[in-house]
C-alpha atoms as a PDB file:
ATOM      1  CA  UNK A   1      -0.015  25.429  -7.807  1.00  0.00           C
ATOM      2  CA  UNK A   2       2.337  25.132 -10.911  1.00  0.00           C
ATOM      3  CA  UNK A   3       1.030  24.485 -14.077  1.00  0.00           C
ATOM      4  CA  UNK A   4       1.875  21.497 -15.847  1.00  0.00           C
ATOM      5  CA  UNK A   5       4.266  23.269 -18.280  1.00  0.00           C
ATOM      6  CA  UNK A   6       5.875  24.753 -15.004  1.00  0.00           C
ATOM      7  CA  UNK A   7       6.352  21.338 -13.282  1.00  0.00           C
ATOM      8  CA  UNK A   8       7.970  19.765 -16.146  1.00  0.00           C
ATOM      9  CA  UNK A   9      10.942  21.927 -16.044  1.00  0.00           C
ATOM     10  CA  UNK A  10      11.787  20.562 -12.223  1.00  0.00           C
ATOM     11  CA  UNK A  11      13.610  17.796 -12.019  1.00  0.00           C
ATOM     12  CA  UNK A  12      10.843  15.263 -10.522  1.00  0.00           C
ATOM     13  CA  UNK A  13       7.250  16.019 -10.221  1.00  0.00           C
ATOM     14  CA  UNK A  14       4.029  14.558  -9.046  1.00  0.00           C
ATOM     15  CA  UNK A  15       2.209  12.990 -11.978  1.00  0.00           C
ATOM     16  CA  UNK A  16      -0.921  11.317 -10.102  1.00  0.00           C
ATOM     17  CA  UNK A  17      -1.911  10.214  -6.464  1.00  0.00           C
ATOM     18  CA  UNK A  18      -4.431   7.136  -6.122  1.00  0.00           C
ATOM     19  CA  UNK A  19      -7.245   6.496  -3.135  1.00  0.00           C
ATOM     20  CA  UNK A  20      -4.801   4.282  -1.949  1.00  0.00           C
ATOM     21  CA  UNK A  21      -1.724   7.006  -1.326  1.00  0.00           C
ATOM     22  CA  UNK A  22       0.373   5.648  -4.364  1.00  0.00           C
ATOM     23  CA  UNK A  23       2.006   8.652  -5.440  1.00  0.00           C
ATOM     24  CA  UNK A  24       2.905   8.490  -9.276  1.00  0.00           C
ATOM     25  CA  UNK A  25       6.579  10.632  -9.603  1.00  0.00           C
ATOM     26  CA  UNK A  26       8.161  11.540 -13.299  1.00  0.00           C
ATOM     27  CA  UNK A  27      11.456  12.017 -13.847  1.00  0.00           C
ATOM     28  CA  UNK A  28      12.047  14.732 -16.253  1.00  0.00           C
ATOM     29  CA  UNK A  29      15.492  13.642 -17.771  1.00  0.00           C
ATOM     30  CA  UNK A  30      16.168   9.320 -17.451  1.00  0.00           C
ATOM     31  CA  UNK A  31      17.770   9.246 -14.189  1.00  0.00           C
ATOM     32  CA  UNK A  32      21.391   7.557 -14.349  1.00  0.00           C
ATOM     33  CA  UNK A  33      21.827   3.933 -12.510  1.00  0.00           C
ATOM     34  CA  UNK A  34      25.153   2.864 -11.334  1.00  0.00           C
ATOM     35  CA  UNK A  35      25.970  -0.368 -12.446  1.00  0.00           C
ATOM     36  CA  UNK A  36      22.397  -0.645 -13.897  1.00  0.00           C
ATOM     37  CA  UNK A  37      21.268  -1.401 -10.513  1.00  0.00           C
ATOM     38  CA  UNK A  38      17.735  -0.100  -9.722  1.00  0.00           C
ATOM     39  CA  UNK A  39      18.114  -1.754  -5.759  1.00  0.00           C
ATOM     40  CA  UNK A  40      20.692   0.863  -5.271  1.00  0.00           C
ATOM     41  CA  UNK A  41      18.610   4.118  -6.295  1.00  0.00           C
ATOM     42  CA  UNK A  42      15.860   2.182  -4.767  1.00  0.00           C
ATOM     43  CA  UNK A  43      17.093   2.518  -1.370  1.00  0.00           C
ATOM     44  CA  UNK A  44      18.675   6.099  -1.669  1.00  0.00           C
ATOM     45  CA  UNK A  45      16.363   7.899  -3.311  1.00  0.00           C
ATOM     46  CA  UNK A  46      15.566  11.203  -0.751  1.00  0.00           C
ATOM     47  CA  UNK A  47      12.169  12.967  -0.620  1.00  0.00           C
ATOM     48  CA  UNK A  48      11.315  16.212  -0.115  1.00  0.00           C
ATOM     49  CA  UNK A  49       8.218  18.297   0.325  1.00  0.00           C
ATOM     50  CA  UNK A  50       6.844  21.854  -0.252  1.00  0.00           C
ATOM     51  CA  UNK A  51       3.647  22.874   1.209  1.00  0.00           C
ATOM     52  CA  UNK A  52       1.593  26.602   1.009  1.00  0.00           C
ATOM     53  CA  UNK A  53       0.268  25.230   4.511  1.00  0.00           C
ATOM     54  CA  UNK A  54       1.390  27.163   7.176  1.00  0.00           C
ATOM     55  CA  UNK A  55       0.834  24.039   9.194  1.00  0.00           C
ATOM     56  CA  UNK A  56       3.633  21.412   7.218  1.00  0.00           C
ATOM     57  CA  UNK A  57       5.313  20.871  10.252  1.00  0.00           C
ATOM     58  CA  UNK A  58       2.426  18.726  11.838  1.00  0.00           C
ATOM     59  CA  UNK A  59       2.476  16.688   8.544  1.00  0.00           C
ATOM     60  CA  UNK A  60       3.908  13.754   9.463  1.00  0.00           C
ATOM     61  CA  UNK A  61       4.456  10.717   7.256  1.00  0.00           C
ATOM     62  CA  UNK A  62       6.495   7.844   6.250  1.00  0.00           C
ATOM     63  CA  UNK A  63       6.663   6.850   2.683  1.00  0.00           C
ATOM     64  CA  UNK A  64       8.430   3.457   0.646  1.00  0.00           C
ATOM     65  CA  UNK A  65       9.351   2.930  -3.185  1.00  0.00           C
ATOM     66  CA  UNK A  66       7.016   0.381  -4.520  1.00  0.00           C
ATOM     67  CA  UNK A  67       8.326   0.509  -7.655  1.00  0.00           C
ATOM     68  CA  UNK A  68      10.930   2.634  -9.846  1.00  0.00           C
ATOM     69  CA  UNK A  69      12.790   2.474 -13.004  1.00  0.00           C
ATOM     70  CA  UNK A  70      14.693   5.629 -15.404  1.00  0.00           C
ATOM     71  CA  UNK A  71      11.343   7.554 -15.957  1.00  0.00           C
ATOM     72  CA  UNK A  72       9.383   7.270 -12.776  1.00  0.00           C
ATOM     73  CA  UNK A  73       8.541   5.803  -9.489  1.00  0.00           C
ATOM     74  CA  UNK A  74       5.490   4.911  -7.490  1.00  0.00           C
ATOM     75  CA  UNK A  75       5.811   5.652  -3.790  1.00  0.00           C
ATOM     76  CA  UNK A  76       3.731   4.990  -1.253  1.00  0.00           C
ATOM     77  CA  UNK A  77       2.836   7.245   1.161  1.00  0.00           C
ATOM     78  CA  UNK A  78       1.336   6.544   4.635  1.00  0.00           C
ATOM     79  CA  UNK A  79       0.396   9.625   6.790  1.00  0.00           C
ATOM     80  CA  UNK A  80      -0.283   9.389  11.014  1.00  0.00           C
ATOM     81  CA  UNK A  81      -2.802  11.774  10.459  1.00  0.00           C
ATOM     82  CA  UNK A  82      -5.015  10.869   6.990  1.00  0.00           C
ATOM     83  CA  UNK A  83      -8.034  12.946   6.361  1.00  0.00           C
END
């Protein structure tokens, strides 16, 4: 696991996840919206996962933006599979 100095040198990292699967993301640098449009990065803002678990393949999810703005972005996850 990186350490919190570590993970705020990437460009996005996982800040907190709640009980409920809201996953809290950070934006190192204020990301840049065209035409000050939120929508837009809204609905094309990619994912993508790393995992020590030699398993990740059977991880399947789907996830939605709840909420988003320069700094950050709640998404919500929703596995098949919860523990």
């Amino acid at each position: 696991m990186k350490s919190k100095r570590d993970r705020l040198l990437d460009p996005a990292y996982i800040d907190n996840i709640n009980k409920v699967g809201e996953v809290l993301v950070r934006f190192r640098d204020e990301i840049i919206v065209p035409n000050g449009n939120l929508a837009d990065v809204k609905n094309t803002l990619g994912l993508r996962y790393f995992s020590n678990n030699e398993n990740k393949d059977n991880i399947k999810f789907t996830w939605r933006v709840q909420s988003i703005n320069t700094k950050s972005a709640v998404i919500k996850m929703n596995f098949d599979d919860p523990l």
